[in-house]
Protein backbone atom coordinates (compact mmCIF):
# COMPACT_ATOMS: atom_id res chain seq x y z
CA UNK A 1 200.20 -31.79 106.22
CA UNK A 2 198.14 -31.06 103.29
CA UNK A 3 197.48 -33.00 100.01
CA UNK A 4 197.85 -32.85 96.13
CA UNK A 5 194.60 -34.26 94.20
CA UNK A 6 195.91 -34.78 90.96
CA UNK A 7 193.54 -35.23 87.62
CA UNK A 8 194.22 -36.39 84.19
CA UNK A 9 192.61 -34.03 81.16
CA UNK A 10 191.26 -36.91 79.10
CA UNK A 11 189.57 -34.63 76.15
CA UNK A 12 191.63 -31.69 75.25
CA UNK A 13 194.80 -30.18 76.65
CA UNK A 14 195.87 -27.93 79.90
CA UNK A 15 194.42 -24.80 78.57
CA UNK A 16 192.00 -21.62 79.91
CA UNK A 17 188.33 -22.93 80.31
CA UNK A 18 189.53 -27.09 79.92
CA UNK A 19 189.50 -27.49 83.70
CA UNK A 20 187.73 -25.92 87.08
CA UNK A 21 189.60 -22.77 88.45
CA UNK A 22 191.60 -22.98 91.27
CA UNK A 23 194.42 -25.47 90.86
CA UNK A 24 197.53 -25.75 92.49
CA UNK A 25 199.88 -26.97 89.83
CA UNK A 26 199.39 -28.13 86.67
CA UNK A 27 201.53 -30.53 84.21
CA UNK A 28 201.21 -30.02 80.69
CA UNK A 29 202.99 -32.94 79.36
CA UNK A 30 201.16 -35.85 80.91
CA UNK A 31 200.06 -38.85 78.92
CA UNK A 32 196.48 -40.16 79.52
CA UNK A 33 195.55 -43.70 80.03
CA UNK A 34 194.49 -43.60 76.02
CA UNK A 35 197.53 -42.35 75.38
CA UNK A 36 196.66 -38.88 74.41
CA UNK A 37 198.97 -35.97 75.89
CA UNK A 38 196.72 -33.77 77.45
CA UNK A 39 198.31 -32.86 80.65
CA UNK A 40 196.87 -33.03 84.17
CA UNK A 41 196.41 -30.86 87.33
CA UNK A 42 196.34 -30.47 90.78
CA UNK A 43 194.19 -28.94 93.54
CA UNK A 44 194.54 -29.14 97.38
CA UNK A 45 190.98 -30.53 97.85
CA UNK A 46 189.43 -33.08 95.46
CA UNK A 47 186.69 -32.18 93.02
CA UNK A 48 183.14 -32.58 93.06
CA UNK A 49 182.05 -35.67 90.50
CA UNK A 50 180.32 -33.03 88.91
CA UNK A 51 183.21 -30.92 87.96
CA UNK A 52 185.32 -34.43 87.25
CA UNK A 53 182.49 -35.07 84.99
CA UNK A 54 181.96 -32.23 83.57
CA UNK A 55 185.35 -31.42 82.47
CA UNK A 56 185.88 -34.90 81.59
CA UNK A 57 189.07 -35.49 84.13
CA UNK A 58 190.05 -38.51 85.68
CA UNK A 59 191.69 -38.73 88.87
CA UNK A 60 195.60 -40.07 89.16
CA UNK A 61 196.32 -42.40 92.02
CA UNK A 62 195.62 -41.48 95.43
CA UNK A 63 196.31 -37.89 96.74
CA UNK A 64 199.71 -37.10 97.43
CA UNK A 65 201.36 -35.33 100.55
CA UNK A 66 202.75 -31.88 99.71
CA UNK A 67 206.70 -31.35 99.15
CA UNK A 68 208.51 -29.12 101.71
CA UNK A 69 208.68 -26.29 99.43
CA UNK A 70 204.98 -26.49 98.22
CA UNK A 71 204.01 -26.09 102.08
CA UNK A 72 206.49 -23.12 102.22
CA UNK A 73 204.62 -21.67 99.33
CA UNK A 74 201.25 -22.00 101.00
CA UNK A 75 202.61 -21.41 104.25
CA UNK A 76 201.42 -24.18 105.59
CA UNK A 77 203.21 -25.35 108.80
């Protein structure tokens, strides 16, 4: 079963350019630990602290196993 990696935006919102390509899913109405509503998103492997640091994210919790239908959309089995 695969996972969600989920990252906070902690800078600017969910937007073209604000985080590394290749996410999943994102959220735009997420509220950072300062309070600031900059969304978050998701990716099926976790970043390199590079890219974390470079596009100033922060991770959320601990990864999360993907919903049924998210595996049906993958087809993942």
């Amino acid at each position: 079963m695969g996972k969600l990696y989920w990252y906070e935006l902690t800078m600017r919102g969910v937007s073209p350019g604000a985080y590394p390509r290749g996410a999943f899913t994102s959220e735009v109405s997420h509220i950072n630990k300062e309070g600031k509503d900059y969304g978050a998103v998701a990716y099926l492997e976790p970043l390199a602290q590079s890219q974390v640091e470079s596009y100033e994210l922060r991770m959320i919790g601990p990864p999360r196993e993907l919903y049924d239908y998210e595996e049906m959309m993958l087809g993942v089995e």
